[in-house]
PDB file of N, CA and C in Angstrom:
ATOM      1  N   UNK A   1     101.214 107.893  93.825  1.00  0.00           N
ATOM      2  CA  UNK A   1     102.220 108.691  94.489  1.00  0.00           C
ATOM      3  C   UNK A   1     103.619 108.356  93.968  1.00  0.00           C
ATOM      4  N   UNK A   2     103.581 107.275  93.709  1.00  0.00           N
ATOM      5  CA  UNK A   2     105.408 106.868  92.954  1.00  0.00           C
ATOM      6  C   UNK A   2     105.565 107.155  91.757  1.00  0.00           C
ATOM      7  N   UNK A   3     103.997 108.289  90.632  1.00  0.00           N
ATOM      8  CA  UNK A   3     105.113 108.494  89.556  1.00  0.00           C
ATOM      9  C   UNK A   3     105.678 110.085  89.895  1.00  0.00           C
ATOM     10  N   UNK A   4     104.854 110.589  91.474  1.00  0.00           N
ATOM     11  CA  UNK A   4     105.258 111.620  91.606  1.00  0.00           C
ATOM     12  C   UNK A   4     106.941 111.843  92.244  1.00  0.00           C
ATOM     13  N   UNK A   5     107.389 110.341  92.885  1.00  0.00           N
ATOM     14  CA  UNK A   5     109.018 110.394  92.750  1.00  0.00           C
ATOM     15  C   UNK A   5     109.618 109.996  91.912  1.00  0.00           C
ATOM     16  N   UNK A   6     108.909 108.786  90.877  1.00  0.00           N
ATOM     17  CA  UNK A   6     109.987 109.100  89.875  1.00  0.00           C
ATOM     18  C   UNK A   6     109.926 110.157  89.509  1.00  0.00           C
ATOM     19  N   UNK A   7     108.857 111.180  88.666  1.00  0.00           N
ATOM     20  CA  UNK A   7     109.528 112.483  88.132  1.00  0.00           C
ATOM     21  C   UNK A   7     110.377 113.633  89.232  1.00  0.00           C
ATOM     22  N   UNK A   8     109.888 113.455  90.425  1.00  0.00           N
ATOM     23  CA  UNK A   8     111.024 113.748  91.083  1.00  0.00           C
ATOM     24  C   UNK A   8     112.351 113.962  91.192  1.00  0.00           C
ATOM     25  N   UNK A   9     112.702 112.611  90.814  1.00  0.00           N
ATOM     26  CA  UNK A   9     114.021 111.909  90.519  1.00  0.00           C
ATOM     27  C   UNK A   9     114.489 112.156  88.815  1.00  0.00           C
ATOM     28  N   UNK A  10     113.624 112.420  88.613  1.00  0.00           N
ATOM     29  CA  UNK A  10     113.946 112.963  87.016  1.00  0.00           C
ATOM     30  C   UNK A  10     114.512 114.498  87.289  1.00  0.00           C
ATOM     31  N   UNK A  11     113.713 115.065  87.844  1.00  0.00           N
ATOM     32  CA  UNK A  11     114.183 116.347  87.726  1.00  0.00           C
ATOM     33  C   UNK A  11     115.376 116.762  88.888  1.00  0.00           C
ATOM     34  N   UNK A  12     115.709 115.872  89.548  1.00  0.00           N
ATOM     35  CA  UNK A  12     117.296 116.264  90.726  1.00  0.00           C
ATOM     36  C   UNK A  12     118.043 116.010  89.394  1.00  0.00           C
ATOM     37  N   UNK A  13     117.891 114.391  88.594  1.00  0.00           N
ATOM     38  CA  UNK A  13     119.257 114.047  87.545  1.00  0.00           C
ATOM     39  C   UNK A  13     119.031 115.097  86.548  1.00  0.00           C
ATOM     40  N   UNK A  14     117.831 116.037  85.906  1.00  0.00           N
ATOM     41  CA  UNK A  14     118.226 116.802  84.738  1.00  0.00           C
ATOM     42  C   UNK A  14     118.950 118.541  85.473  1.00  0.00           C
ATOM     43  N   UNK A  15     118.319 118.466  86.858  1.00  0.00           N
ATOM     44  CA  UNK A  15     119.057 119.479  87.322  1.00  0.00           C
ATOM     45  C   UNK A  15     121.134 119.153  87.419  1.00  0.00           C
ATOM     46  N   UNK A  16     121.207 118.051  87.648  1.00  0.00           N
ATOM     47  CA  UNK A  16     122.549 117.676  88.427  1.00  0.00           C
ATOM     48  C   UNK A  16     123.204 118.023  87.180  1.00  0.00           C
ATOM     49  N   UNK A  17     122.596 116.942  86.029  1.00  0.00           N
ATOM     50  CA  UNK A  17     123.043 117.339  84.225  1.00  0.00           C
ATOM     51  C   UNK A  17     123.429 118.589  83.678  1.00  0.00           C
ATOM     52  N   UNK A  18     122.334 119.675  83.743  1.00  0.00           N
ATOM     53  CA  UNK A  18     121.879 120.660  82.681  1.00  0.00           C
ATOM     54  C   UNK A  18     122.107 121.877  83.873  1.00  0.00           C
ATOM     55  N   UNK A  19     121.774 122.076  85.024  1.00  0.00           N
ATOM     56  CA  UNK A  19     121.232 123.529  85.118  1.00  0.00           C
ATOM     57  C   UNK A  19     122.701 123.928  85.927  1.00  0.00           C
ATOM     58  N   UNK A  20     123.052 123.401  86.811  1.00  0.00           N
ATOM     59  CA  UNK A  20     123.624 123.787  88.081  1.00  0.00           C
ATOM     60  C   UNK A  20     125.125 123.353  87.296  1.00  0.00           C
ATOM     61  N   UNK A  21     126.343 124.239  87.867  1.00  0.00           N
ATOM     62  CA  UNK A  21     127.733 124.077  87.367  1.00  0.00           C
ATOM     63  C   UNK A  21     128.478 123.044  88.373  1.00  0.00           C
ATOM     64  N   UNK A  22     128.129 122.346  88.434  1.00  0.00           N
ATOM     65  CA  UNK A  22     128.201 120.759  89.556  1.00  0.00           C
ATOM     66  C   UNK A  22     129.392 121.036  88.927  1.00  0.00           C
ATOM     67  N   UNK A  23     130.041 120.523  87.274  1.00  0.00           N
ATOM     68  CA  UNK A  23     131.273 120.088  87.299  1.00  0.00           C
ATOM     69  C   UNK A  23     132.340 120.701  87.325  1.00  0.00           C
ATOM     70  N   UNK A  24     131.977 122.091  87.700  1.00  0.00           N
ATOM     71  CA  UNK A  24     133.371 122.786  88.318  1.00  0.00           C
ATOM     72  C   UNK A  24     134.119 122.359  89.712  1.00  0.00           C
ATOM     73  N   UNK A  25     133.218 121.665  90.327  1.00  0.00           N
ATOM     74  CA  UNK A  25     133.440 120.985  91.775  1.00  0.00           C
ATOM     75  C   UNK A  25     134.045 119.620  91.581  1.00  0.00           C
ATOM     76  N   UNK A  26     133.869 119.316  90.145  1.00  0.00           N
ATOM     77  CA  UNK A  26     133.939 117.525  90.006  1.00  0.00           C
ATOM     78  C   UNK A  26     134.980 117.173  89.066  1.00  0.00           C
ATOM     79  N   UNK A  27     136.276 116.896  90.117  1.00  0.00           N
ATOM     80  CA  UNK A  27     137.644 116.899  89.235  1.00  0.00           C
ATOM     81  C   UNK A  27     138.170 115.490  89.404  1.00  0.00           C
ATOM     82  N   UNK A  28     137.182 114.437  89.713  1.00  0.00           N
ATOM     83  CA  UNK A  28     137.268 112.962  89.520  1.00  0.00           C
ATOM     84  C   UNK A  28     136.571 112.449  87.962  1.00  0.00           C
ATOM     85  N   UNK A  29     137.457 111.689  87.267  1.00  0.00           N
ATOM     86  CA  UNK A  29     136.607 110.713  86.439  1.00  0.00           C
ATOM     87  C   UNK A  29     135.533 110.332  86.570  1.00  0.00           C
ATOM     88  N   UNK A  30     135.129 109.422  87.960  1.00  0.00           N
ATOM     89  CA  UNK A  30     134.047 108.681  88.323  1.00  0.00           C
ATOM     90  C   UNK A  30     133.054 109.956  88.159  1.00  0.00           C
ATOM     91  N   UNK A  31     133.051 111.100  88.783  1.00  0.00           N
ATOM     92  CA  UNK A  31     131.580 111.426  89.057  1.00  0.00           C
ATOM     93  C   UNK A  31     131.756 112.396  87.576  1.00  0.00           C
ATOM     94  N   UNK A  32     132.697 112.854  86.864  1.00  0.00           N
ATOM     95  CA  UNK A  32     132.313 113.342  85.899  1.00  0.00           C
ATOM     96  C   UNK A  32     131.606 111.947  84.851  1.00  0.00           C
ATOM     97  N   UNK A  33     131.846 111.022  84.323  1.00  0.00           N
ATOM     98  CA  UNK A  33     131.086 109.716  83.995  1.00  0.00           C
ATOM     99  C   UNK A  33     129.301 109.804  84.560  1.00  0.00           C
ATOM    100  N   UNK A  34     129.293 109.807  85.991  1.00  0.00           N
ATOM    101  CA  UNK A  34     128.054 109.525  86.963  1.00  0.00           C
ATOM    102  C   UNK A  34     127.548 110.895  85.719  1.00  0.00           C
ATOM    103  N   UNK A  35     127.587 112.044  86.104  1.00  0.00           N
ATOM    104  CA  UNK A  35     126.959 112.978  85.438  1.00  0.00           C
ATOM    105  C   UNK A  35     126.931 113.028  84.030  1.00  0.00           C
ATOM    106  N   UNK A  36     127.317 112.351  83.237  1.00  0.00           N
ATOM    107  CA  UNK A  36     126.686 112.146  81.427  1.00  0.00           C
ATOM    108  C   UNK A  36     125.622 111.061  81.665  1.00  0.00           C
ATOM    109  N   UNK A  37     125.411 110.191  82.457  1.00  0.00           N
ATOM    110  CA  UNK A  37     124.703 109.332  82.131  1.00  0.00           C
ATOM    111  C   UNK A  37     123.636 109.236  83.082  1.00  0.00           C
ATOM    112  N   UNK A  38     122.664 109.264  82.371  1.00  0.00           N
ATOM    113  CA  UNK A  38     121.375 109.573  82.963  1.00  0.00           C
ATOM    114  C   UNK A  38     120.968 108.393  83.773  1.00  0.00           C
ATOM    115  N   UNK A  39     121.137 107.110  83.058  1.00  0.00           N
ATOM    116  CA  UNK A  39     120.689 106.025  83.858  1.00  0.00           C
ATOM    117  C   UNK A  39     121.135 105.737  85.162  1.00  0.00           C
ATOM    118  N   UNK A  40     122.558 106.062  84.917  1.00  0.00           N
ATOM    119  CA  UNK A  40     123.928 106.018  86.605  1.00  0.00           C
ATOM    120  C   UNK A  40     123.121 106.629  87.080  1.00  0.00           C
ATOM    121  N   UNK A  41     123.195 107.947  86.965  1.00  0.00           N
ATOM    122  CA  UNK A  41     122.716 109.022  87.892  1.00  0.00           C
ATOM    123  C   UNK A  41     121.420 108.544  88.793  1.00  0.00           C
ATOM    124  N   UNK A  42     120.127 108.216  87.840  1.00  0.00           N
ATOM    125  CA  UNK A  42     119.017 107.829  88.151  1.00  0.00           C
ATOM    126  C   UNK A  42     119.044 106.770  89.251  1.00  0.00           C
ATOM    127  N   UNK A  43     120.074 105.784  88.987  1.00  0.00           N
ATOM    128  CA  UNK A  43     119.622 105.097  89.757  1.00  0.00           C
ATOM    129  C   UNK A  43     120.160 105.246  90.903  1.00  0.00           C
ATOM    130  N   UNK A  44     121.460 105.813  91.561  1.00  0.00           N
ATOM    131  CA  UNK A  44     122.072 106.496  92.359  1.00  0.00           C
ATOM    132  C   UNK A  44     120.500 107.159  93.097  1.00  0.00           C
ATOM    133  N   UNK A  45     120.605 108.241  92.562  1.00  0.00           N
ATOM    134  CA  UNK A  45     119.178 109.301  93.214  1.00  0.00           C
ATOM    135  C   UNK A  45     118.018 108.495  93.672  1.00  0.00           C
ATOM    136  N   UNK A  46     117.401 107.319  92.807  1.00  0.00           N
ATOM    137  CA  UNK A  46     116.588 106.691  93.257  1.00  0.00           C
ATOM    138  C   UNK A  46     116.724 106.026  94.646  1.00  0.00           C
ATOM    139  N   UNK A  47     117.823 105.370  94.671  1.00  0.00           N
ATOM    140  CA  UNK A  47     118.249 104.486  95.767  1.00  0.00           C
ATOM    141  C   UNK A  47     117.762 105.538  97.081  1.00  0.00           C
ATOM    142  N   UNK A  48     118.418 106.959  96.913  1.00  0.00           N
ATOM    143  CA  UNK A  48     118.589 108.111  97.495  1.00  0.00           C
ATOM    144  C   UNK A  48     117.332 108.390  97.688  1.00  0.00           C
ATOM    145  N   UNK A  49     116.334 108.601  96.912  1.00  0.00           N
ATOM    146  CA  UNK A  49     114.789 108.848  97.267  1.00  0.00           C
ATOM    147  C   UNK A  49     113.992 107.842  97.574  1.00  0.00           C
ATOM    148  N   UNK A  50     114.494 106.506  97.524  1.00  0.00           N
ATOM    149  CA  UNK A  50     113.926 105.638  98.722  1.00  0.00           C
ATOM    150  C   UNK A  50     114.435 105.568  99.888  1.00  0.00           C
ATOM    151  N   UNK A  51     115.034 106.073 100.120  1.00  0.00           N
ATOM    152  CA  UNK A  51     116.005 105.776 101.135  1.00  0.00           C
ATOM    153  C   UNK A  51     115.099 107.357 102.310  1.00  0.00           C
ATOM    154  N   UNK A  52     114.963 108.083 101.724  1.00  0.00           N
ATOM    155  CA  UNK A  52     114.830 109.843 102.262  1.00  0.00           C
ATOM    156  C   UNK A  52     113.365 109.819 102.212  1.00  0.00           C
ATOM    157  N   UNK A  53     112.560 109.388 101.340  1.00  0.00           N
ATOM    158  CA  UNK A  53     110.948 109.818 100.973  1.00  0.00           C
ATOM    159  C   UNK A  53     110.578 109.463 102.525  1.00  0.00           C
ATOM    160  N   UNK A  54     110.450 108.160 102.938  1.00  0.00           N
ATOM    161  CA  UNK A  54     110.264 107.590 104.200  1.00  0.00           C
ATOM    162  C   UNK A  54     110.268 107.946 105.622  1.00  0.00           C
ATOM    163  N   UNK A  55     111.465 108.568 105.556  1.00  0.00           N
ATOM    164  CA  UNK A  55     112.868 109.125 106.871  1.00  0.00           C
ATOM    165  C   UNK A  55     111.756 110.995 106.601  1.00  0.00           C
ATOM    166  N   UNK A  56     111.628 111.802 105.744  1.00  0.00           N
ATOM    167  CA  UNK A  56     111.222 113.233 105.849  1.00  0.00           C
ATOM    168  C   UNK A  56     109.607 113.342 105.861  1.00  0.00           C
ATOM    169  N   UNK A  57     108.992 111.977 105.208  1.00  0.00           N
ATOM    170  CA  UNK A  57     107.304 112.245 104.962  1.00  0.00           C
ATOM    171  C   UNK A  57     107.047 111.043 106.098  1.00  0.00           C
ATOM    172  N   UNK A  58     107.592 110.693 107.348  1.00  0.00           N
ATOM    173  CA  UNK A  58     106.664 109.571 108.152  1.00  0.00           C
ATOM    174  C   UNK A  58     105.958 108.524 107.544  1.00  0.00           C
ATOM    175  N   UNK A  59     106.421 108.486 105.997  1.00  0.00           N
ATOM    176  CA  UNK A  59     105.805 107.144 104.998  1.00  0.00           C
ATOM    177  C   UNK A  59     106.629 105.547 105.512  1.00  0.00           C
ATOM    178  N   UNK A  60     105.127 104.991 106.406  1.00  0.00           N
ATOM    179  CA  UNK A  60     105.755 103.635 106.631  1.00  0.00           C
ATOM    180  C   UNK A  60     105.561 102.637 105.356  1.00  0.00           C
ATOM    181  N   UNK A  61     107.209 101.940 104.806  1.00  0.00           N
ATOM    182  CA  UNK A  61     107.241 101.556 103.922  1.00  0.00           C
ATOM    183  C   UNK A  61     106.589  99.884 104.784  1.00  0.00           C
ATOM    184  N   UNK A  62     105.920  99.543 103.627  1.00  0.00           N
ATOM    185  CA  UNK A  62     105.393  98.266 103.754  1.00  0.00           C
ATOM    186  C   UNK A  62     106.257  96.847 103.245  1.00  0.00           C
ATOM    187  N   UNK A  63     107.144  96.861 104.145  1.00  0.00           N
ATOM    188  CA  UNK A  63     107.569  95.605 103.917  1.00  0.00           C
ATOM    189  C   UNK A  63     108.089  94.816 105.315  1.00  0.00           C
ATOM    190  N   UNK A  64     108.107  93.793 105.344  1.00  0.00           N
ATOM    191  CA  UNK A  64     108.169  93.063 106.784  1.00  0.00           C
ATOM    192  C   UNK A  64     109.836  93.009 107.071  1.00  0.00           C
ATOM    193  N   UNK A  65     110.757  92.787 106.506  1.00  0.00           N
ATOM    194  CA  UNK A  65     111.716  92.535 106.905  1.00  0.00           C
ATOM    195  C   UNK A  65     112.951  93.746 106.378  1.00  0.00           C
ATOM    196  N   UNK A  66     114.385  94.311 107.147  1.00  0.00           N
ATOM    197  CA  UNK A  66     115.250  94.522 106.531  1.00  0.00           C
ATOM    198  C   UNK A  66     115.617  94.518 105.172  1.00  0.00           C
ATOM    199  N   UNK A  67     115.733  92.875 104.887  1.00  0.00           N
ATOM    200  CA  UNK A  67     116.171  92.504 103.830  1.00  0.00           C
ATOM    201  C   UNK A  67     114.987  92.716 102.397  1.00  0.00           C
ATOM    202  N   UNK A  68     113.704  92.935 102.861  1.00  0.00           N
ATOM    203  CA  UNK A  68     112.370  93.429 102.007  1.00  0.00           C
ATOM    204  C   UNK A  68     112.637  94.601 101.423  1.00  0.00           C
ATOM    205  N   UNK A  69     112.842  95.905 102.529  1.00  0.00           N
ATOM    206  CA  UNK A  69     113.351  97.428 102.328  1.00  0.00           C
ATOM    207  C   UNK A  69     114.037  97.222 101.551  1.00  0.00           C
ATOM    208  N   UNK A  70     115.551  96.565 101.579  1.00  0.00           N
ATOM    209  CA  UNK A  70     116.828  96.654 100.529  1.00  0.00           C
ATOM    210  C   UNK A  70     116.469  95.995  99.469  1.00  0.00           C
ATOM    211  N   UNK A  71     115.778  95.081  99.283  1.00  0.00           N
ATOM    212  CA  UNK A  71     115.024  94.437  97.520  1.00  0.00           C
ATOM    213  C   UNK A  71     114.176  95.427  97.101  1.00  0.00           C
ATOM    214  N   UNK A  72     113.437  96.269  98.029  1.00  0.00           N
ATOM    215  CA  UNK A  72     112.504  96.771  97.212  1.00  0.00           C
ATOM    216  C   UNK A  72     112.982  98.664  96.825  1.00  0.00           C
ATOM    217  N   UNK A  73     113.950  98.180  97.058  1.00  0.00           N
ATOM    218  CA  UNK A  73     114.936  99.808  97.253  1.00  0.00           C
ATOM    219  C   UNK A  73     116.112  99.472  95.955  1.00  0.00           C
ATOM    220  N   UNK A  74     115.900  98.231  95.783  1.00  0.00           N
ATOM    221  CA  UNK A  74     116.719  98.353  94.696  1.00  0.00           C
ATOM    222  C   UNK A  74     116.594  98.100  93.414  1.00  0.00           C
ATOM    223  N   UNK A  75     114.643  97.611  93.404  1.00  0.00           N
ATOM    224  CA  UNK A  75     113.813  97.744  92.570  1.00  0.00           C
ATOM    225  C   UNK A  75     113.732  98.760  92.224  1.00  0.00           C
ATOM    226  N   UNK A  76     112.908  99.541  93.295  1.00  0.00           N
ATOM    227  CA  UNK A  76     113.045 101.201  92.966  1.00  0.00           C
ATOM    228  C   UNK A  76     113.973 102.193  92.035  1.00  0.00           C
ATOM    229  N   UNK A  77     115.552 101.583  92.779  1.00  0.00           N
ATOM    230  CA  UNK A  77     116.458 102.187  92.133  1.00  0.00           C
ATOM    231  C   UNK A  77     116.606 101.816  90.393  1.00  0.00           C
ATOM    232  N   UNK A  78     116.319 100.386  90.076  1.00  0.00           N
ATOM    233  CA  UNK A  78     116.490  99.792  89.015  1.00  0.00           C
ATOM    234  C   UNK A  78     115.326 101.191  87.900  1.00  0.00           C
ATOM    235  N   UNK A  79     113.815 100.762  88.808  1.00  0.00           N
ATOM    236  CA  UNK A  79     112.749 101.642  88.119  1.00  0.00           C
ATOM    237  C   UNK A  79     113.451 103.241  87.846  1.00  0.00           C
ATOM    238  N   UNK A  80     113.943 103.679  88.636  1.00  0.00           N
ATOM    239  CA  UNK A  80     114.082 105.085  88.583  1.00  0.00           C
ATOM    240  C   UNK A  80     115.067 105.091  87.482  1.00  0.00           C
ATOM    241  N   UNK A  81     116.022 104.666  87.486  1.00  0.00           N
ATOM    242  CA  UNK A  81     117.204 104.435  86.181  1.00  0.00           C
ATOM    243  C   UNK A  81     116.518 104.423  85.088  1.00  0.00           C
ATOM    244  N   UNK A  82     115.870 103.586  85.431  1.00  0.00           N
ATOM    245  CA  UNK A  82     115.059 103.553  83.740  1.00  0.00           C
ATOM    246  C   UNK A  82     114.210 104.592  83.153  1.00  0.00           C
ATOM    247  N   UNK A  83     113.222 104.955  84.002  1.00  0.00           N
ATOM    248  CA  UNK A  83     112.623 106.164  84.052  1.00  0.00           C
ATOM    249  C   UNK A  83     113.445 107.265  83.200  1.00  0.00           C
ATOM    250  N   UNK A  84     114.701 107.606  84.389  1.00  0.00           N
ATOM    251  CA  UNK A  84     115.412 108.855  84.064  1.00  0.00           C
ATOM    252  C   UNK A  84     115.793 108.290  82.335  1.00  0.00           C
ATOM    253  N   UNK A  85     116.506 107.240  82.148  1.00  0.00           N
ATOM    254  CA  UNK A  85     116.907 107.012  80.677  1.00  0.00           C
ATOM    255  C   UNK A  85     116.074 107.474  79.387  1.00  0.00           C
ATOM    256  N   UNK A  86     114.845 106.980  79.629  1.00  0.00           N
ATOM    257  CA  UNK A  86     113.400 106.648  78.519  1.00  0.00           C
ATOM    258  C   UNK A  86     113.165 108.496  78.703  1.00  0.00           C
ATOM    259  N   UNK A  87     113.256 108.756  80.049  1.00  0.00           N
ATOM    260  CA  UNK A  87     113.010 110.683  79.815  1.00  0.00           C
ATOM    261  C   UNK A  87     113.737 111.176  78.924  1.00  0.00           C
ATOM    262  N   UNK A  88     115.111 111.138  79.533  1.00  0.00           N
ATOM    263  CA  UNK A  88     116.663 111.662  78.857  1.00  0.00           C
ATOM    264  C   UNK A  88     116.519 111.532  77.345  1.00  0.00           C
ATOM    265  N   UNK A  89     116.755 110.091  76.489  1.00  0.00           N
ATOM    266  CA  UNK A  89     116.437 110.471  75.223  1.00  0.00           C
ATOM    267  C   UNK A  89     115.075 110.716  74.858  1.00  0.00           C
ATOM    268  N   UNK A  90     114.323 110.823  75.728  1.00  0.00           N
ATOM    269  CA  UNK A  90     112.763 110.864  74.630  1.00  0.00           C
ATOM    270  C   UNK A  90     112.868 112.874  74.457  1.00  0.00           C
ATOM    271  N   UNK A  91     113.740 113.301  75.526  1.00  0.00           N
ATOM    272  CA  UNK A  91     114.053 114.928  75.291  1.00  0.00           C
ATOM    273  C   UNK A  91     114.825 115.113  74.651  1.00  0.00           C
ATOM    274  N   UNK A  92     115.916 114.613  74.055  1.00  0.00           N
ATOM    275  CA  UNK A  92     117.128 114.627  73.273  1.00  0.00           C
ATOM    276  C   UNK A  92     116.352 114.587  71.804  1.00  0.00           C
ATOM    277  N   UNK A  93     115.636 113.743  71.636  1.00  0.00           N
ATOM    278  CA  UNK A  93     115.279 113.940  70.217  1.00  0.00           C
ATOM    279  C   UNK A  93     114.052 115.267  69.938  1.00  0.00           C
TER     280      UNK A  93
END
C-alpha cells in the first residue's frame, strides 16, 4: 500500500510542477524555489500525506508513542523526497 502513496505523492509534485498555473499565484521566492525542485516539494507533500492518509482512510498508524508518528513521518517524508527526485530525473532524460 505505501508504493501506492508514494506514487501518489509523485503525481500531486508533477501536477504542482507541470500541469496546473500554480505560479501565477506564487509571487514569493521561497515557494517559487519549493516548485523547481522536486525533492523540496516531495518531501513537503510527503510529510502532508502522512499526516492526511490516516486522518481521511481511518488507517491506524502503528506506532506507540507521539514522538514514533513524528520519526516515522519524517522517514516517510525523507522516502517520498527521494522517490519524487529518482522519478523527476529518470523522466527528464
Amino acid at each position: 500500500m505505501w508504493v501506492i502513496y508514494l506514487l501518489a505523492t509523485y503525481g500531486i509534485v508533477f501536477m504542482l510542477q507541470n500541469k496546473w498555473e500554480i505560479r501565477f499565484f506564487c509571487h514569493s521566492d521561497f515557494f517559487e524555489n519549493l516548485l523547481d525542485c522536486a525533492f523540496c516539494l516531495g518531501f513537503w507533500l510527503g510529510g502532508l500525506v502522512w499526516i492526511t492518509v490516516p486522518i481521511f482512510s481511518n488507517l491506524i498508524i502503528d506506532t506507540d508513542t507521539i514522538l514514533g508518528f513524528f520519526f516515522f513521518g519524517l522517514l516517510w517524508s525523507f522516502a517520498s523526497a527521494t522517490f519524487c527526485y529518482v522519478v523527476d530525473k529518470f523522466m527528464e532524460d
